[in-house]
Protein backbone atom coordinates (compact mmCIF):
# COMPACT_ATOMS: atom_id res chain seq x y z
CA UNK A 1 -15.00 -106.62 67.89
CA UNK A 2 -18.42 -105.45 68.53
CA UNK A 3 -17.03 -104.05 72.06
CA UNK A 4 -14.14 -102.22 70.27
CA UNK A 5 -16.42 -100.28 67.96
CA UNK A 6 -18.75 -99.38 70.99
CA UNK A 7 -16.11 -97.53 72.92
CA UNK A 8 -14.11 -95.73 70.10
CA UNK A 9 -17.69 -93.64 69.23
CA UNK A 10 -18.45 -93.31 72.59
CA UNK A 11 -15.06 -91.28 72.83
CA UNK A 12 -15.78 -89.47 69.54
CA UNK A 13 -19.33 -88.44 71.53
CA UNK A 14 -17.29 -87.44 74.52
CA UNK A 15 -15.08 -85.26 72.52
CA UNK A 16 -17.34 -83.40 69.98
CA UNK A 17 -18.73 -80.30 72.57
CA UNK A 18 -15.20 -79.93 72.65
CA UNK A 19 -14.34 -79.59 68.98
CA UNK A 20 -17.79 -77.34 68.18
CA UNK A 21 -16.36 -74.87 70.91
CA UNK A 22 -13.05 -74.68 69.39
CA UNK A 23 -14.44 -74.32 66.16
CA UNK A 24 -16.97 -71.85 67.14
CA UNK A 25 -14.01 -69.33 68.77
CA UNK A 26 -11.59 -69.80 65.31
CA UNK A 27 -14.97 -68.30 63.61
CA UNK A 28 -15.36 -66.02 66.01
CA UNK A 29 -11.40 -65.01 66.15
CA UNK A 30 -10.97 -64.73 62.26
CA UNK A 31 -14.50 -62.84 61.83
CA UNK A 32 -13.11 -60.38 63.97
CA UNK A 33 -9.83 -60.07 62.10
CA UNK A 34 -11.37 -59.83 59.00
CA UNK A 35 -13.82 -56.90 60.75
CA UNK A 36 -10.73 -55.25 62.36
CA UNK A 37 -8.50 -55.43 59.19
CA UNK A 38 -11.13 -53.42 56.89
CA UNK A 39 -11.17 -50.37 56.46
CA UNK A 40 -7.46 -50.26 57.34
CA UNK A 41 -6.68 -47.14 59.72
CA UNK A 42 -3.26 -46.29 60.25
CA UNK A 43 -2.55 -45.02 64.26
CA UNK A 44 0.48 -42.98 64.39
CA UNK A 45 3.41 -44.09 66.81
CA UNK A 46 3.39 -42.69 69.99
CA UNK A 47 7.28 -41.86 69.85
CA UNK A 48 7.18 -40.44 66.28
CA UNK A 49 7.67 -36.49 66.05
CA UNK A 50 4.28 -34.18 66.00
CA UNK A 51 3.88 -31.37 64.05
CA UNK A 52 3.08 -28.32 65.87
CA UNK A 53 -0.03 -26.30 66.00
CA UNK A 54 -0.70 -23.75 63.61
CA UNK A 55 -2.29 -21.64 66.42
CA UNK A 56 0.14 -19.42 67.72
CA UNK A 57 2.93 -19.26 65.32
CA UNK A 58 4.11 -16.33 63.42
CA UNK A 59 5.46 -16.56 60.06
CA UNK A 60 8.24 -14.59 58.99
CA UNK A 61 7.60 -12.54 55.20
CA UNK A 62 9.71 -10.89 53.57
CA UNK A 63 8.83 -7.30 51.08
CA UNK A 64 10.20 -6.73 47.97
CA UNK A 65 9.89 -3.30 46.59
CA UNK A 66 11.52 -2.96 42.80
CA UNK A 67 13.51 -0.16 42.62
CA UNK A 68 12.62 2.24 39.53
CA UNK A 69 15.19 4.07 37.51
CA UNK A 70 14.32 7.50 36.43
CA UNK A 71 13.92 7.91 32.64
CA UNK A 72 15.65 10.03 30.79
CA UNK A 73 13.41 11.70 27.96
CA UNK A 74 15.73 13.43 25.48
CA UNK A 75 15.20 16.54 24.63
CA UNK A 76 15.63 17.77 20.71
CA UNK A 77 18.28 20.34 19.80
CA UNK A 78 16.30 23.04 18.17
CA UNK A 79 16.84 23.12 14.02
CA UNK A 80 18.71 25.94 12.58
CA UNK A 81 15.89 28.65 11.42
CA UNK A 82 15.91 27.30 8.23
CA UNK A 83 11.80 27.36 6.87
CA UNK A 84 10.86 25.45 3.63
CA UNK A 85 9.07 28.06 1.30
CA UNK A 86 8.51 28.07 -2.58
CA UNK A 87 9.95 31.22 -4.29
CA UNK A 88 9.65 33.03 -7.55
CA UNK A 89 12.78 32.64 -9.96
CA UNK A 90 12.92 34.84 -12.98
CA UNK A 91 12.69 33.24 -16.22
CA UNK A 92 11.91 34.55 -20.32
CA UNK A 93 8.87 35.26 -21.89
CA UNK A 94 9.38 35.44 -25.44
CA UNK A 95 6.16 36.99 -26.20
CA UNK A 96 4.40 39.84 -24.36
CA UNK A 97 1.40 37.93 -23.23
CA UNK A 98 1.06 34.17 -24.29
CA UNK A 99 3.92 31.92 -22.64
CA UNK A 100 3.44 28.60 -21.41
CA UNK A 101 5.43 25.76 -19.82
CA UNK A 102 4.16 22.28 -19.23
CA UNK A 103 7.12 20.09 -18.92
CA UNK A 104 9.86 20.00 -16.85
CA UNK A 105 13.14 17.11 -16.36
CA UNK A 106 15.91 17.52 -13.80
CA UNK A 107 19.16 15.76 -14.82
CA UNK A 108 21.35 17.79 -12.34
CA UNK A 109 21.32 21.12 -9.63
CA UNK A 110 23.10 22.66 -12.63
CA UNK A 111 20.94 21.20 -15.67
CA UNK A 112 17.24 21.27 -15.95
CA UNK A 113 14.89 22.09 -18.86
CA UNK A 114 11.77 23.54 -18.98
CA UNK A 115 9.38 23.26 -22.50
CA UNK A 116 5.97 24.80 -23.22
CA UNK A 117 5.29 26.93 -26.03
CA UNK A 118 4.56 30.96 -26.74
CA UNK A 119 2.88 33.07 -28.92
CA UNK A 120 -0.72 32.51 -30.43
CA UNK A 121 -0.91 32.99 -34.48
CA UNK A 122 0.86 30.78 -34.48
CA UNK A 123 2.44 29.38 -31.45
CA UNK A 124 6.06 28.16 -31.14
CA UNK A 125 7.75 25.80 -29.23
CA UNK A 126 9.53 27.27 -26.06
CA UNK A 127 12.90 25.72 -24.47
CA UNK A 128 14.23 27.34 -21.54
CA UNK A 129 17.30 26.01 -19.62
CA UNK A 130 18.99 26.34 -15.88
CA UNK A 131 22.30 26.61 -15.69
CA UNK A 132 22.51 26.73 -11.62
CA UNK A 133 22.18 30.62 -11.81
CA UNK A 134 19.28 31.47 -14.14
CA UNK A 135 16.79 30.11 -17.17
CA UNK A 136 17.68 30.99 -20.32
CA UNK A 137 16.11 30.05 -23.68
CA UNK A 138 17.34 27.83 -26.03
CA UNK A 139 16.16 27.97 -29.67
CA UNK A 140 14.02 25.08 -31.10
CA UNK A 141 12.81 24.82 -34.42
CA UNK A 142 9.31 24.45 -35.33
CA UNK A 143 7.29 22.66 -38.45
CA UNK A 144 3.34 22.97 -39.43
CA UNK A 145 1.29 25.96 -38.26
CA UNK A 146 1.28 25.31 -34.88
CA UNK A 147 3.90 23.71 -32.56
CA UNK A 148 3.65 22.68 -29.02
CA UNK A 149 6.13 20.75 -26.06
CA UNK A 150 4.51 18.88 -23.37
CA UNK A 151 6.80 16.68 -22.04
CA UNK A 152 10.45 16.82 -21.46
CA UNK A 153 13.24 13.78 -20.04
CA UNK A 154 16.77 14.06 -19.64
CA UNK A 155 19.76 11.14 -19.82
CA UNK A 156 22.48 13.14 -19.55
CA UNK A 157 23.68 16.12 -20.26
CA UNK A 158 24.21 15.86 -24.11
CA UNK A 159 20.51 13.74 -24.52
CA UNK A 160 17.83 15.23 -23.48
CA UNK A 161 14.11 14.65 -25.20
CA UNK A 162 11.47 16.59 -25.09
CA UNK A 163 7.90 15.49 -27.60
CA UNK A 164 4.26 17.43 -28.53
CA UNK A 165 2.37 18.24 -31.62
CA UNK A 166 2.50 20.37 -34.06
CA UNK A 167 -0.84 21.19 -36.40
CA UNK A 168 -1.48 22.24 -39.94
CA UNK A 169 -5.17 22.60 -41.70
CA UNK A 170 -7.06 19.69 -40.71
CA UNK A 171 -3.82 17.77 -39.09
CA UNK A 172 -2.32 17.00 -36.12
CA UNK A 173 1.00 15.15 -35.99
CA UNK A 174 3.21 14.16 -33.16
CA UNK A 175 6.35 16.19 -32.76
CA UNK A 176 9.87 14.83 -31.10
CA UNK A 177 12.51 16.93 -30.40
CA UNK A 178 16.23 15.98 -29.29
CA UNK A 179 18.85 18.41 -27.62
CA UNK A 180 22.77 16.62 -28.59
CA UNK A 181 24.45 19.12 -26.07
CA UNK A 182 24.86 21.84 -28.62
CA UNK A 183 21.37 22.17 -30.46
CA UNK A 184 17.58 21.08 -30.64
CA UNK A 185 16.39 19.12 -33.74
CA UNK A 186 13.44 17.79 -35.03
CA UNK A 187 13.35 13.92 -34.82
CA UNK A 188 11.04 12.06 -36.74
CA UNK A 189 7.88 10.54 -35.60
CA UNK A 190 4.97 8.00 -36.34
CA UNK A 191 1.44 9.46 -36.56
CA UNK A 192 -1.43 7.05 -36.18
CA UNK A 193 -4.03 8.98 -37.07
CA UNK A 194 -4.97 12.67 -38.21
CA UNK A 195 -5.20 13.57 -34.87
CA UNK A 196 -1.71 11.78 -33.36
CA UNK A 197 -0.44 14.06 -29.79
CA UNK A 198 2.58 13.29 -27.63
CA UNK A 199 2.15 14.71 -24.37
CA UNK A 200 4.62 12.95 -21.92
CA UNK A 201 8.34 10.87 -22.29
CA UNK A 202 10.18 8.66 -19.98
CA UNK A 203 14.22 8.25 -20.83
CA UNK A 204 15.53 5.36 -19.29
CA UNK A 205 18.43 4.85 -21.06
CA UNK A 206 20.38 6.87 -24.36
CA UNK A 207 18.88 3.62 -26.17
CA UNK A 208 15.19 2.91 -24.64
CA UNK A 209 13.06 5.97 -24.55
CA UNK A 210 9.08 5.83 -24.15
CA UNK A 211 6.56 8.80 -25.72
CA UNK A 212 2.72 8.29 -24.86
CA UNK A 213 -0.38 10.38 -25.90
CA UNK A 214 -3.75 9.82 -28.03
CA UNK A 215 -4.57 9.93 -31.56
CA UNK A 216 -8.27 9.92 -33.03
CA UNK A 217 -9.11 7.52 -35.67
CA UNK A 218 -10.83 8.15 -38.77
């Protein structure tokens, strides 16, 4: 037994130079794997299609000029000689130097009034009306001393409104007059204060009509 043990580690002695050189070249062959495999670089096939130069080659462009249309700037027809100007049109004066008109209300080409008042000691109301061709006045009575229109607003034809003041000693009181399509009358009117004025009026319907001015208190 003691022989048998002898020779089986005289073989392993025989045989270990032979296992540390085999051992040493797997190191040696998977170190230089490892080394080989990292970074990886990528060699292009010999037989695989190259790109050719840059150097050398021409490339083909093509221009593309935008065409431009002509533009047409119209030219204006000239207007018909036909200039825009103010012009005098005849209308009364009752009185030989003192007329006045302050208010005026278009309800038509053919129907407009015009009210103011005339005369001095004392002065009366003044109505004067177009008819398309010329003013003419229309009577329109008068109360107090003094009378006065301001302000002037037509519906229609047949209701037209025209307001003012009229004075007496020490008063002044608001005056309203109405024209029915035949006639101007007096129409009655609240007074504030001794010194109660209409000077303008808005119509905006035969049943809603507005009359503003100033009164002084007491």
């Amino acid at each position: 037994m003691r022989s048998s043990r002898h020779n089986t580690g005289g073989l392993f002695s025989l045989l270990r130079p032979a296992l540390a050189f085999l051992s040493l070249f797997a190191i040696v062959v998977m170190g230089s794997v490892r080394v080989a495999a990292w970074p990886p670089t990528v060699q292009p096939a010999s037989d695989a299609p190259q790109a050719p130069p840059m150097e050398g080659i021409r490339l083909a462009t093509t221009t593309v000029t935008p065409s431009i249309s002509p533009t047409l700037t119209p030219t204006p027809s000239p207007a018909p000689g036909c200039t825009p100007a103010w012009e005098e049109v005849d209308s009364p004066n009752p009185d030989s130097e003192d007329n006045f008109l302050f208010g005026i209300a278009a309800i038509s080409a053919n129907d407009m009034w015009a009210v103011g008042r005339y005369q001095i000691n004392p002065s009366r109301t003044l109505t004067l009306h177009w008819d398309g061709n010329q003013w003419k006045q229309a009577p329109s009575p008068n109360t107090g001393t003094a009378n006065l229109l301001s302000g002037v607003a037509g519906v229609s034809r047949n209701d037209v409104w025209a307001v003012g003041y009229y004075s007496s000693p020490g008063v002044e009181a608001t005056l309203v007059e109405h024209w029915d399509g035949a006639s101007w009358s007096i129409v009655p009117s609240p007074n504030v204060g001794p010194g109660s004025i209409l000077s303008k009026v808005a119509a905006v319907s035969a049943n809603d009509v507005w009359a503003v001015g100033r009164y002084t208190e007491v």
